[in-house]
N, C-alpha and C. Protein backbone atom coordinates (compact mmCIF):
# COMPACT_ATOMS: atom_id res chain seq x y z
N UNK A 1 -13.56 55.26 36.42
CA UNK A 1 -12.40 55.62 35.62
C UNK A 1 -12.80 55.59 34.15
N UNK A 2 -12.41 56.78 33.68
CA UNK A 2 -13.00 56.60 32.20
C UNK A 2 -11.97 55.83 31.19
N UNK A 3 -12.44 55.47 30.54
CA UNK A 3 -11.55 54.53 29.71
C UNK A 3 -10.77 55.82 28.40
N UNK A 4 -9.91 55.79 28.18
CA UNK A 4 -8.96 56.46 27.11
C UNK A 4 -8.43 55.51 25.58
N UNK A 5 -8.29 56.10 24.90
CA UNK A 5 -7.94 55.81 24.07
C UNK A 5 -6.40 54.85 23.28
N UNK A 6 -5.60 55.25 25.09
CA UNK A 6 -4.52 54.88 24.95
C UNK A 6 -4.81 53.41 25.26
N UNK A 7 -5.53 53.10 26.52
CA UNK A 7 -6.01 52.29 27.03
C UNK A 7 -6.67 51.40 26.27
N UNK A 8 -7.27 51.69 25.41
CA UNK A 8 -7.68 50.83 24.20
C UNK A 8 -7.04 50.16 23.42
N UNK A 9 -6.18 51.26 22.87
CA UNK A 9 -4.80 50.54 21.75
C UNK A 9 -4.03 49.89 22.90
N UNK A 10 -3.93 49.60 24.00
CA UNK A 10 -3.48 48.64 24.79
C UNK A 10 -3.38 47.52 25.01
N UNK A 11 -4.80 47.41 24.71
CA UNK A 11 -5.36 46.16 24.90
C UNK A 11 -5.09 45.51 23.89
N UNK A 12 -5.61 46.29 22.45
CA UNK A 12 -5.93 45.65 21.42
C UNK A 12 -4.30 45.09 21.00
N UNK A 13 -2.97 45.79 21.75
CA UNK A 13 -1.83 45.15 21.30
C UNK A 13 -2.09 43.86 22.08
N UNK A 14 -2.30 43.74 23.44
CA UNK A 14 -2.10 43.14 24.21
C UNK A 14 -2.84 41.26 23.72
N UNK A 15 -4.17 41.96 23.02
CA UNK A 15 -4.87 40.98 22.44
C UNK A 15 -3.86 40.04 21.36
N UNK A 16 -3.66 41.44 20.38
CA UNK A 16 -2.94 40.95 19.30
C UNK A 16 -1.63 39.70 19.64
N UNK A 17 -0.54 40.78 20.82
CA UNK A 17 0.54 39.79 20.97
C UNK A 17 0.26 38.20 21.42
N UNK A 18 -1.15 37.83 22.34
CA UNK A 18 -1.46 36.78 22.79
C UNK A 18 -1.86 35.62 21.53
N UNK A 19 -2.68 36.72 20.87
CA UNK A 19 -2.86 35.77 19.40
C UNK A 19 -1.45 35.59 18.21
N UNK A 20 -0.96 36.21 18.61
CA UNK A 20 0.92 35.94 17.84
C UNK A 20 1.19 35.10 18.59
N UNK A 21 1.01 34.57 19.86
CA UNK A 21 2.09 33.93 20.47
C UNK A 21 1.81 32.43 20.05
N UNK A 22 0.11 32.46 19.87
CA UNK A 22 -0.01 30.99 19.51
C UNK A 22 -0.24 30.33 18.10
N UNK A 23 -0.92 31.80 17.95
CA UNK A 23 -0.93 31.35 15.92
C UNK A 23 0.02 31.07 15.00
N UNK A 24 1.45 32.14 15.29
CA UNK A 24 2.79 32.17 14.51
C UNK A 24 3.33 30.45 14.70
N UNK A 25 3.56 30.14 15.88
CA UNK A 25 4.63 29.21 15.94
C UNK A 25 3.31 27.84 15.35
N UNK A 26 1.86 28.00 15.60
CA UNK A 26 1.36 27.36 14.69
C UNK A 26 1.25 26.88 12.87
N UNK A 27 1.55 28.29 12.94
CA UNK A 27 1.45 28.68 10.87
C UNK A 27 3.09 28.11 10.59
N UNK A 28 3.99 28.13 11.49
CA UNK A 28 5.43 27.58 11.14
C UNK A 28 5.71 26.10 11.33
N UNK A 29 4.45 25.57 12.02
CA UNK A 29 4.46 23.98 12.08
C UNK A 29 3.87 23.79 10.53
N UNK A 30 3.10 24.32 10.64
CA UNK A 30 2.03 24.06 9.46
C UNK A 30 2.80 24.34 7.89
N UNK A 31 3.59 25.40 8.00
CA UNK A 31 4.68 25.70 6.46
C UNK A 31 5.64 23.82 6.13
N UNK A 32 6.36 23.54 8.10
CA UNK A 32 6.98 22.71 7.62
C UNK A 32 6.25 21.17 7.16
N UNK A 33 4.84 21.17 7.83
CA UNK A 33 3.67 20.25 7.17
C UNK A 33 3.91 20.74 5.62
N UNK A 34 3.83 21.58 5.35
CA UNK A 34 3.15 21.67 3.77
C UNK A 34 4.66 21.17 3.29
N UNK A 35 5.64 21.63 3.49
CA UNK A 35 7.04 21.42 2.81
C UNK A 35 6.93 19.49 3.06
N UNK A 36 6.66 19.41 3.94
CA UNK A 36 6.79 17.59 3.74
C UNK A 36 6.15 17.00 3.14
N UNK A 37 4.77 17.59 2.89
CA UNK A 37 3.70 17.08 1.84
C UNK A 37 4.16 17.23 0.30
N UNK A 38 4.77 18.36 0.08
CA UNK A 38 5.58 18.42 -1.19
C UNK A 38 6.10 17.59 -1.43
N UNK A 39 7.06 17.63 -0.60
CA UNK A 39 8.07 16.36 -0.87
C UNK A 39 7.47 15.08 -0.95
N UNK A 40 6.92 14.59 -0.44
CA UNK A 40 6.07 12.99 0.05
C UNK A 40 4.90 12.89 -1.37
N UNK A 41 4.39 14.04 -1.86
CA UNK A 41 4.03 14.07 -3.07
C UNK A 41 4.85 13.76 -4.59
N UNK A 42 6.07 14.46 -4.70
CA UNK A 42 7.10 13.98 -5.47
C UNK A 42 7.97 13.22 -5.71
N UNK A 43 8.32 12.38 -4.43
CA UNK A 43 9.03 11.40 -4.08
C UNK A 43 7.89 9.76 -3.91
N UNK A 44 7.94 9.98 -2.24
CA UNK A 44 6.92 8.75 -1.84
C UNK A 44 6.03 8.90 -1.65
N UNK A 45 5.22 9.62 -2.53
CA UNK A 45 3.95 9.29 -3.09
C UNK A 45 3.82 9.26 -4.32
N UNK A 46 4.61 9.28 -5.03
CA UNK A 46 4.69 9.64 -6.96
C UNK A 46 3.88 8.14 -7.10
N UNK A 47 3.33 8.49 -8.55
CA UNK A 47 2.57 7.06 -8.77
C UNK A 47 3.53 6.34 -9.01
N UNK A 48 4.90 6.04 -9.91
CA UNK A 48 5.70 5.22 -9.70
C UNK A 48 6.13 4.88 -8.90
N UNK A 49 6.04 5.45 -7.80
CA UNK A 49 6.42 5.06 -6.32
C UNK A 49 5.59 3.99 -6.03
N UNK A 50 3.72 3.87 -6.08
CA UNK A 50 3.20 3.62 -5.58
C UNK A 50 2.56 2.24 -6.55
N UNK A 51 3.23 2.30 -7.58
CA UNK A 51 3.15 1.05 -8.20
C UNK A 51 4.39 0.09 -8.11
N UNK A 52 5.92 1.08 -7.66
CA UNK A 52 6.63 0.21 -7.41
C UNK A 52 6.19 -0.92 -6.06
N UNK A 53 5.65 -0.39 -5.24
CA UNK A 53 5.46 -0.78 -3.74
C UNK A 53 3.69 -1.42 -4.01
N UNK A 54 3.19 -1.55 -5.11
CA UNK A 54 2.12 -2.46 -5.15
C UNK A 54 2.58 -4.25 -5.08
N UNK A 55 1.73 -4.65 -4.39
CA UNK A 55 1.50 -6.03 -4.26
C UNK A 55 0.01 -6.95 -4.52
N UNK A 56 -0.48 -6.85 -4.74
CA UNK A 56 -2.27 -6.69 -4.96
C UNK A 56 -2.69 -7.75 -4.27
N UNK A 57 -2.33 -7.47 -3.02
CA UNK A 57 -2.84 -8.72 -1.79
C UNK A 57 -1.76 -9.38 -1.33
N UNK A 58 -0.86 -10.09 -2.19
CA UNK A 58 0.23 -11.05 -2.15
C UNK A 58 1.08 -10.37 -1.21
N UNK A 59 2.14 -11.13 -0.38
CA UNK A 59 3.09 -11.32 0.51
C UNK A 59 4.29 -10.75 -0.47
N UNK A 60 5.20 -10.04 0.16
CA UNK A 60 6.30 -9.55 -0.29
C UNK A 60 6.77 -10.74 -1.58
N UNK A 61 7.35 -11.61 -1.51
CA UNK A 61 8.06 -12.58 -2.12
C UNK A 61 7.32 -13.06 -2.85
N UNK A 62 5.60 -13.29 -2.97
CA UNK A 62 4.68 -13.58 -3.95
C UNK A 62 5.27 -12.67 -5.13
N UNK A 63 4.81 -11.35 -4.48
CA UNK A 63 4.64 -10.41 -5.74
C UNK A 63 5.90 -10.16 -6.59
N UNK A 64 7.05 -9.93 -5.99
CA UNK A 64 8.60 -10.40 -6.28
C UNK A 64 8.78 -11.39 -7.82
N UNK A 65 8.52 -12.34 -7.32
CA UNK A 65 8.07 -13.65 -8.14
C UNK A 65 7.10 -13.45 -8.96
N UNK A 66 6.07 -12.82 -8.81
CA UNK A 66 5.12 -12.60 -10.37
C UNK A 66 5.62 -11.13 -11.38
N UNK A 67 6.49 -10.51 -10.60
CA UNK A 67 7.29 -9.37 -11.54
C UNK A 67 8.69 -10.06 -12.10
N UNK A 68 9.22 -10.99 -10.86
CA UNK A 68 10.49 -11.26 -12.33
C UNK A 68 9.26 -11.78 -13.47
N UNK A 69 8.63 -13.21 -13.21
CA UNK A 69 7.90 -13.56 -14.46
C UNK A 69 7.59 -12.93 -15.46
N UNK A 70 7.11 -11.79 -14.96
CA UNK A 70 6.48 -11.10 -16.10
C UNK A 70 8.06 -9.97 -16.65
N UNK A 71 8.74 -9.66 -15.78
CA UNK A 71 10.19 -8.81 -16.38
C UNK A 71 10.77 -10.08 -17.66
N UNK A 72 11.01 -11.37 -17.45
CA UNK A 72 11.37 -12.39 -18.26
C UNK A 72 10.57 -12.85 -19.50
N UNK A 73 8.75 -12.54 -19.33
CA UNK A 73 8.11 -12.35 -20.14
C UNK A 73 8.04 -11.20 -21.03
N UNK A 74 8.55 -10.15 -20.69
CA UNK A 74 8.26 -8.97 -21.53
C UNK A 74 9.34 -8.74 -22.00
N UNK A 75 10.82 -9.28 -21.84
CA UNK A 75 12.06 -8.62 -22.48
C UNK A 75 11.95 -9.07 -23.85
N UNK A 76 11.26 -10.35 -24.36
CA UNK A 76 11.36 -10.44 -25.63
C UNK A 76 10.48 -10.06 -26.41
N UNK A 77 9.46 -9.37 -25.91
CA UNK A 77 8.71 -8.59 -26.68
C UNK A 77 8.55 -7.62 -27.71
N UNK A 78 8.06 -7.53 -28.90
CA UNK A 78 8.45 -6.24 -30.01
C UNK A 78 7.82 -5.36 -29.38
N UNK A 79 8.05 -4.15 -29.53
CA UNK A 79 7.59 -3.08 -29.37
C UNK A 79 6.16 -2.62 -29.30
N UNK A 80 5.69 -3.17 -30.28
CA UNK A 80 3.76 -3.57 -30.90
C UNK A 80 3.07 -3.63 -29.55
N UNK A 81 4.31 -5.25 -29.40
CA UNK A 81 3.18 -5.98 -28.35
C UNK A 81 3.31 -5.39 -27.00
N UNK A 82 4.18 -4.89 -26.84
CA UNK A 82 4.19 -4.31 -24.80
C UNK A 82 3.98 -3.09 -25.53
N UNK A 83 3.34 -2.50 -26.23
CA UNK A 83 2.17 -1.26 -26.45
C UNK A 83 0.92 -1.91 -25.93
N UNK A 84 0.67 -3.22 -26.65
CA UNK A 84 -0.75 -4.10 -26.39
C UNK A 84 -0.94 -4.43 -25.10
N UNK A 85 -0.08 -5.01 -24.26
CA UNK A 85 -0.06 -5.54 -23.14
C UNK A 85 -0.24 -4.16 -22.45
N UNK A 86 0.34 -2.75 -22.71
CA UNK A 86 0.22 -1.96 -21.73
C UNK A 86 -1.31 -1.42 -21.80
N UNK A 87 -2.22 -1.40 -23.23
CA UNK A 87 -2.80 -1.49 -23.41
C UNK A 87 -4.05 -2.09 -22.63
N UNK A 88 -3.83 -3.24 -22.93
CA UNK A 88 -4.83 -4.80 -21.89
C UNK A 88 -4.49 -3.83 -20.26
N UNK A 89 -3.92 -3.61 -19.48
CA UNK A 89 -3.31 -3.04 -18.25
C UNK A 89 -4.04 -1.75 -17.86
N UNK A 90 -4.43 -0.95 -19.26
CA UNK A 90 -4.98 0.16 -18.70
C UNK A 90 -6.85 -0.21 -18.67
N UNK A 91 -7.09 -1.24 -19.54
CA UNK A 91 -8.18 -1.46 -19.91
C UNK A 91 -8.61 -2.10 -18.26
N UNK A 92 -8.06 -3.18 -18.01
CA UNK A 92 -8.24 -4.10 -16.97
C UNK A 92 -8.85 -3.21 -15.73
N UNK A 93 -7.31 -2.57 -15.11
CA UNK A 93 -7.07 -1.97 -13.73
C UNK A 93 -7.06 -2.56 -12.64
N UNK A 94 -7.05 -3.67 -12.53
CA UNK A 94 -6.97 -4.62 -10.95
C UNK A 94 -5.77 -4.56 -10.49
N UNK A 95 -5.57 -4.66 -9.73
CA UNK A 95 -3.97 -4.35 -8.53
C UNK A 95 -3.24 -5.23 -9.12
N UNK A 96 -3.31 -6.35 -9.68
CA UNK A 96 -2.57 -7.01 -10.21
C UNK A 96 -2.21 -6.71 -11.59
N UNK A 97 -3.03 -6.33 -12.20
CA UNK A 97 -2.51 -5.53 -13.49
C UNK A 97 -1.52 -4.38 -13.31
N UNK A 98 -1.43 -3.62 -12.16
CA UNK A 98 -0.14 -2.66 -12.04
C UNK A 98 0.71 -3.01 -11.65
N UNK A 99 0.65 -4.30 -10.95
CA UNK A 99 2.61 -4.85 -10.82
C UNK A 99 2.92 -4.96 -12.38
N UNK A 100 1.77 -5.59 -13.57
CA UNK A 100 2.33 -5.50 -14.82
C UNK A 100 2.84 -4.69 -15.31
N UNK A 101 2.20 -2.91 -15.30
CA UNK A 101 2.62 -1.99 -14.96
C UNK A 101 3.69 -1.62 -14.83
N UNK A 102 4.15 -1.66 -13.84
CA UNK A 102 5.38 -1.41 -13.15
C UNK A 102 6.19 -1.85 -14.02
N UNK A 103 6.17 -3.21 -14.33
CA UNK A 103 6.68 -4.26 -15.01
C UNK A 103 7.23 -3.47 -16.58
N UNK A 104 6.11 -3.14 -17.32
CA UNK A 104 5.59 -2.47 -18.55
C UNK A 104 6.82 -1.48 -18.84
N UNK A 105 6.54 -0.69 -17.51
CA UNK A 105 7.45 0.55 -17.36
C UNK A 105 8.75 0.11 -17.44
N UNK A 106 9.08 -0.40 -16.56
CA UNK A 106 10.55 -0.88 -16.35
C UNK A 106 11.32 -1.88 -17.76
N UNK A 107 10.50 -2.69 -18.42
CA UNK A 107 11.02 -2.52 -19.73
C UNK A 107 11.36 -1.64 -21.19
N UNK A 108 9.92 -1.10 -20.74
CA UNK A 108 10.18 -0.15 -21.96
C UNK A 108 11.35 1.02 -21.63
N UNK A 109 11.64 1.44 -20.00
CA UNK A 109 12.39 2.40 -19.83
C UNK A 109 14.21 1.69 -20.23
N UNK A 110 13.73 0.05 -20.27
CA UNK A 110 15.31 -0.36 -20.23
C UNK A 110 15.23 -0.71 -21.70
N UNK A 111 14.61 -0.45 -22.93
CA UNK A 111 14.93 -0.52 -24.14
C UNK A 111 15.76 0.99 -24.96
N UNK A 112 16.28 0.59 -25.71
CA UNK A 112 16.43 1.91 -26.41
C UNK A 112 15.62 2.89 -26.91
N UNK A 113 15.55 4.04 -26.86
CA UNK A 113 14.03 4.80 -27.62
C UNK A 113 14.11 4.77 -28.96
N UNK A 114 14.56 3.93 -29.95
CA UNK A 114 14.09 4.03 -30.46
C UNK A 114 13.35 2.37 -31.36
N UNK A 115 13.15 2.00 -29.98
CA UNK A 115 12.39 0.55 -29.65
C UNK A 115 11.47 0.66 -28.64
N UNK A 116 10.90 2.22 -28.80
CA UNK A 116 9.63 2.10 -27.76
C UNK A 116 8.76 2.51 -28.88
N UNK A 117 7.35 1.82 -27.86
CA UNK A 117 6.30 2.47 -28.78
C UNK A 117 5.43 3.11 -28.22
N UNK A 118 6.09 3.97 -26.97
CA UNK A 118 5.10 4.62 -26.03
C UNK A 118 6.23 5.32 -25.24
N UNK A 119 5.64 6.31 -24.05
CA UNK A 119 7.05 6.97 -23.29
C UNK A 119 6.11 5.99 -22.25
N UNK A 120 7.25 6.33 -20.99
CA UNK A 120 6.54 6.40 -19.79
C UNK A 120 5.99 7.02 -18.86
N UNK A 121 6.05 8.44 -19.67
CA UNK A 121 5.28 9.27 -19.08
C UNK A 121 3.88 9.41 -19.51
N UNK A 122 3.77 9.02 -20.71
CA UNK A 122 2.42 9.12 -20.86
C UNK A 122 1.53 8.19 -20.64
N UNK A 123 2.05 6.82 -20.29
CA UNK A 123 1.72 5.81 -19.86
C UNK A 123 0.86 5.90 -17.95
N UNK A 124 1.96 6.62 -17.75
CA UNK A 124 1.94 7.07 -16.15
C UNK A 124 0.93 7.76 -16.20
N UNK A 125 0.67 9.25 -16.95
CA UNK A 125 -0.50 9.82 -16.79
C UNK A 125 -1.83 9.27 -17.04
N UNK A 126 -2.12 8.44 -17.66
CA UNK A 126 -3.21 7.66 -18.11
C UNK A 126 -3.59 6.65 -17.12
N UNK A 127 -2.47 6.23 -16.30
CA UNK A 127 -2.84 5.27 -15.11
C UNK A 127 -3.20 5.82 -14.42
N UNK A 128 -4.61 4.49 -13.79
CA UNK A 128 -4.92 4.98 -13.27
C UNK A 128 -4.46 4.32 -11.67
N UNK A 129 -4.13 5.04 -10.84
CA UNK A 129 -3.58 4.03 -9.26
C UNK A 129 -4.40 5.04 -8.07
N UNK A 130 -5.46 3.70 -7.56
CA UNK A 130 -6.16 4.30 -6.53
C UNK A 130 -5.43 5.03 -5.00
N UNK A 131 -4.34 4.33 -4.71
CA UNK A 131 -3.68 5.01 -3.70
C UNK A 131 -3.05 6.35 -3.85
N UNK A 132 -2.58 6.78 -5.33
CA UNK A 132 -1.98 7.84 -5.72
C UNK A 132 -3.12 8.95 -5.48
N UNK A 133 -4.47 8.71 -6.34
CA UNK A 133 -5.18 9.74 -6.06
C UNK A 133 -5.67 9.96 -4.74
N UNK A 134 -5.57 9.36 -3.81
CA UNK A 134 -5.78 9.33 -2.03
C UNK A 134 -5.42 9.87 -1.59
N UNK A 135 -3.36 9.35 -1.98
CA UNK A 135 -2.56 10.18 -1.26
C UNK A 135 -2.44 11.65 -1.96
N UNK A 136 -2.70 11.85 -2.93
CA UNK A 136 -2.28 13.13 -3.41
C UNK A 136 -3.38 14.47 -2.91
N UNK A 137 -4.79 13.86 -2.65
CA UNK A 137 -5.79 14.58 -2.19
C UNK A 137 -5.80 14.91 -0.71
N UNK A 138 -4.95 14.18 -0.03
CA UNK A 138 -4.93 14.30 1.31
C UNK A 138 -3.45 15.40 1.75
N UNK A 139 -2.27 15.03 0.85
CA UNK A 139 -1.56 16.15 0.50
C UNK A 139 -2.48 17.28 0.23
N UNK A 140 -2.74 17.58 -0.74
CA UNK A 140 -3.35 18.80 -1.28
C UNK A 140 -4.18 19.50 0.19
N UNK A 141 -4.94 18.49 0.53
CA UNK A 141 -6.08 18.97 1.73
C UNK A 141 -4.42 20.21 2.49
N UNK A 142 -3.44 19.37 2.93
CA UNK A 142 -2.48 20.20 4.04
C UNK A 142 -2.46 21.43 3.51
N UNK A 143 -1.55 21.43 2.19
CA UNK A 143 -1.39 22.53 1.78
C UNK A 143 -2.68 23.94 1.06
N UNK A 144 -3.95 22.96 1.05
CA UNK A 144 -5.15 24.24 1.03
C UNK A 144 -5.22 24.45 2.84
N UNK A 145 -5.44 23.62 3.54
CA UNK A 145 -5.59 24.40 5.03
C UNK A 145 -4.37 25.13 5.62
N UNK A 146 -3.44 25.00 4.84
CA UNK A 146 -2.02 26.20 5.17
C UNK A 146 -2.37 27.39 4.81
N UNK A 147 -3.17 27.52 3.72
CA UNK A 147 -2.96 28.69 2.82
C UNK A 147 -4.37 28.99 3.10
N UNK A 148 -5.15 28.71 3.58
CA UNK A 148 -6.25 29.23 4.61
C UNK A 148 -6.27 29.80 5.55
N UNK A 149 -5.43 29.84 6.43
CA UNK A 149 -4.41 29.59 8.01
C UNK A 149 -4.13 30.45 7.52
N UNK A 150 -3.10 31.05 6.62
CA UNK A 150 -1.97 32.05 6.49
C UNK A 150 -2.91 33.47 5.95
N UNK A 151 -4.08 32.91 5.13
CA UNK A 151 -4.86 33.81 4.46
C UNK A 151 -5.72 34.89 5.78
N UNK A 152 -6.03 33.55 6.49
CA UNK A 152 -6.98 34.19 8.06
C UNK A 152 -6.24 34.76 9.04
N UNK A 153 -4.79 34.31 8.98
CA UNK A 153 -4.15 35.58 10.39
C UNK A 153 -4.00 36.47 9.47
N UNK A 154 -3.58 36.72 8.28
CA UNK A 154 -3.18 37.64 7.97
C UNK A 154 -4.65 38.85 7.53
N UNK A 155 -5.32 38.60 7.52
CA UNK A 155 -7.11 39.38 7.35
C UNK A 155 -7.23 39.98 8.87
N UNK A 156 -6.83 38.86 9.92
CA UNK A 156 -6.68 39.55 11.23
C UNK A 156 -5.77 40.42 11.52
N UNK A 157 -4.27 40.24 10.94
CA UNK A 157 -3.36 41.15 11.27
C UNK A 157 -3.71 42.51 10.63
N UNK A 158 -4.43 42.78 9.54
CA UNK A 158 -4.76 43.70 8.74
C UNK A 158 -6.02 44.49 9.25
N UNK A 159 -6.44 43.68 9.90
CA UNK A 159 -8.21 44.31 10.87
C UNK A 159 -7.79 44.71 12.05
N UNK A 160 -6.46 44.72 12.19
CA UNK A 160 -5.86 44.80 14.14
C UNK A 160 -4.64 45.72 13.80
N UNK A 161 -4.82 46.19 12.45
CA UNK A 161 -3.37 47.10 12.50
C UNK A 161 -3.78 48.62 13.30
N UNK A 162 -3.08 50.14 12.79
CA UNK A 162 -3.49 50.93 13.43
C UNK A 162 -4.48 51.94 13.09
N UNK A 163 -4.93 52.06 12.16
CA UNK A 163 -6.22 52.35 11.76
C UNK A 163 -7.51 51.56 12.22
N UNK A 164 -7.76 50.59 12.48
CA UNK A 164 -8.53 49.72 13.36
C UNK A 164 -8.50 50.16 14.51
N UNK A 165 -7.60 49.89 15.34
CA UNK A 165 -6.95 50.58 16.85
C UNK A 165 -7.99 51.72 17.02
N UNK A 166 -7.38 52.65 15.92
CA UNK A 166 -7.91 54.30 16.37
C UNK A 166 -9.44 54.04 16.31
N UNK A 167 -10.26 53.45 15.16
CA UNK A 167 -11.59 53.16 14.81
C UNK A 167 -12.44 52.24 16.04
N UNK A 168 -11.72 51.40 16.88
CA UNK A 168 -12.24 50.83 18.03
C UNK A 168 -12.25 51.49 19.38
N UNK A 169 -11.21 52.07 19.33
CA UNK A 169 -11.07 53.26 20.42
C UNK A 169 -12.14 54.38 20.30
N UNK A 170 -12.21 55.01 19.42
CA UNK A 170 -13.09 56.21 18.44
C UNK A 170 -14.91 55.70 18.96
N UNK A 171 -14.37 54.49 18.53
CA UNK A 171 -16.29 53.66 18.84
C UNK A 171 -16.35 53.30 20.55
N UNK A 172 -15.58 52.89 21.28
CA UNK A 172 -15.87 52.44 22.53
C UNK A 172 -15.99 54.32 23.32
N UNK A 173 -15.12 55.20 23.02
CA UNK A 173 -15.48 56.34 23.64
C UNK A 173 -16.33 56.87 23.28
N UNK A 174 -17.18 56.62 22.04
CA UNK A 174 -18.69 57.38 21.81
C UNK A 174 -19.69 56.39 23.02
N UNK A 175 -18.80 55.41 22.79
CA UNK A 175 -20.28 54.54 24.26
C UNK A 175 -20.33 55.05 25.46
N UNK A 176 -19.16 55.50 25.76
CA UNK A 176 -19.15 56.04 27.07
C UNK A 176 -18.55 54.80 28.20
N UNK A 177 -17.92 54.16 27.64
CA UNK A 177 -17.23 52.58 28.82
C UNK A 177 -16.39 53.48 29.76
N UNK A 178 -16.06 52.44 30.68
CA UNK A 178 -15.79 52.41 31.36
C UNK A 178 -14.82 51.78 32.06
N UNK A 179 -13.23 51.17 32.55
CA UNK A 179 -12.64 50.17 33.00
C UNK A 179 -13.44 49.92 34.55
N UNK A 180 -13.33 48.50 34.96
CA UNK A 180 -12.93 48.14 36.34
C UNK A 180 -12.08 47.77 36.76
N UNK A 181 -11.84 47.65 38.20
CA UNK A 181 -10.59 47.62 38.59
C UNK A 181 -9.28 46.71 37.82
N UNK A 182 -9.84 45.25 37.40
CA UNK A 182 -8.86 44.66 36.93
C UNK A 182 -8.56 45.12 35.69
N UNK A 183 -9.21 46.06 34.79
CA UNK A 183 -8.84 46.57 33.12
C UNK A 183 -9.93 45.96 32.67
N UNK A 184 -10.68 45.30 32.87
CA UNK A 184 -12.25 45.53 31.53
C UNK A 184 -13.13 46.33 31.82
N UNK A 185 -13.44 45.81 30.19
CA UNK A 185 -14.18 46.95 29.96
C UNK A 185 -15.60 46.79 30.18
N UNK A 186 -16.69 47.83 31.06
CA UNK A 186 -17.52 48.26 31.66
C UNK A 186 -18.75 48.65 30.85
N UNK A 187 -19.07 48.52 30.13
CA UNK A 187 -20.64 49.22 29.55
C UNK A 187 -21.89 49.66 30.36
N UNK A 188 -21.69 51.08 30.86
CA UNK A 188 -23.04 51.53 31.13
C UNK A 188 -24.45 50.77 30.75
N UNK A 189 -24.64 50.35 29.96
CA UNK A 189 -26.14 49.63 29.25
C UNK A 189 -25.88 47.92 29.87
N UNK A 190 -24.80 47.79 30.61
CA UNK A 190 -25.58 46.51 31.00
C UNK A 190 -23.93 45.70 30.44
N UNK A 191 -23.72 45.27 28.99
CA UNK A 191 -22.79 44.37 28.70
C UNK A 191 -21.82 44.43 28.40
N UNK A 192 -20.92 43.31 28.75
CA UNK A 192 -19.87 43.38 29.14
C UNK A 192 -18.99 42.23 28.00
C-alpha cells in the first residue's frame, strides 16, 4: 500500500494531538507553579518576611525575648545612633544580628520621618539574608523552566503546523514508504 500524503498529515495530527494531551495540561500546572512562586516571592518569601521569622538557632520564646530587649533598647535612641547600630548589623551579619534588624526596622518604621536617619527600604536592600537569596533563586529557577516549557512546545507547535505537514509528506513520498498493516511506516532501505 503506498503511503499518501493524506496519510501523512494524519499521523502527524495524530502525533501532534497525543503530544497536546500531555504537554498542555502540563504547561497549565506549571503557569499555576509560576503564579505561586510570585506570590511566595512577594509575600512569604520577602526579606522582611524572612527576617521577621529569623531566630538564629534559639527556640521560639528565646528569640521573642531578645527582640522585645532590643525593641526597649532602641526606642530611646536618637536617630544618629540606630543609623550606627544599623550600621554595626550590616557590618556584622550573623543571624543574630538580623533579629536586630528586624528590630532596627520596626523602630525606625514606628518613628516619625522626620526622626529617621535612614528609610527602610534602603536598609532592606543592602541586607544581606541568606535564606532570601535561596529562596528567591529557587523561585526564579520555576519561573525560567516555565518559560522554557512554553518556549519548547511552542517551537514544536510551529515545526508541526501545516507547512511542515506538506514538507514531511513531500519528503517521505520522494522515499518511496510504504504503510503496514497496522499504519507504519515501511522504508524500502531497511528502516523503520
Amino acid at each position: 500500500m503506498r503511503i499518501s500524503d493524506q496519510q501523512v498529515a494524519d499521523k502527524v495530527r495524530v502525533i501532534q494531538a497525543e503530544v497536546d494531551a500531555v504537554v498542555v495540561p502540563d504547561l497549565k500546572a506549571m503557569q499555576v507553579a509560576v503564579d505561586q512562586a510570585k506570590v511566595m516571592s512577594e509575600r512569604i518569601f520577602g526579606k522582611y518576611s524572612f527576617l521577621f521569622r529569623e531566630r538564629a538557632g534559639m527556640n521560639l520564646s528565646e528569640a521573642t525575648a531578645m527582640r522585645a530587649n532590643y525593641q526597649v533598647a532602641l526606642r530611646d535612641c536618637e536617630p544618629i545612633e540606630l543609623a550606627r547600630i544599623a550600621q554595626r548589623v550590616l557590618d556584622e551579619g550573623s543571624p543574630a544580628s538580623l533579629i536586630l534588624a528586624d528590630c532596627i526596622l520596626r523602630e525606625n518604621f514606628r518613628r516619625p520621618k522626620l526622626q529617621r536617619s535612614f528609610t527602610n527600604a534602603s536598609l532592606l536592600d543592602i541586607l544581606q539574608v541568606p535564606e532570601y537569596k535561596t529562596a528567591t533563586g529557587l523561585l526564579r529557577q520555576v519561573v525560567d523552566l516555565h518559560n522554557a516549557a512554553g518556549t519548547a512546545y511552542a517551537t514544536f507547535g510551529n515545526r508541526i503546523g501545516q507547512a511542515s505537514i506538506m514538507r514531511i509528506s513531500m519528503g517521505l513520498a520522494k522515499r518511496d514508504l510504504e504503510l503496514d498493516e497496522a499504519g507504519g511506516i515501511i522504508d524500502p532501505h531497511g528502516a523503520r
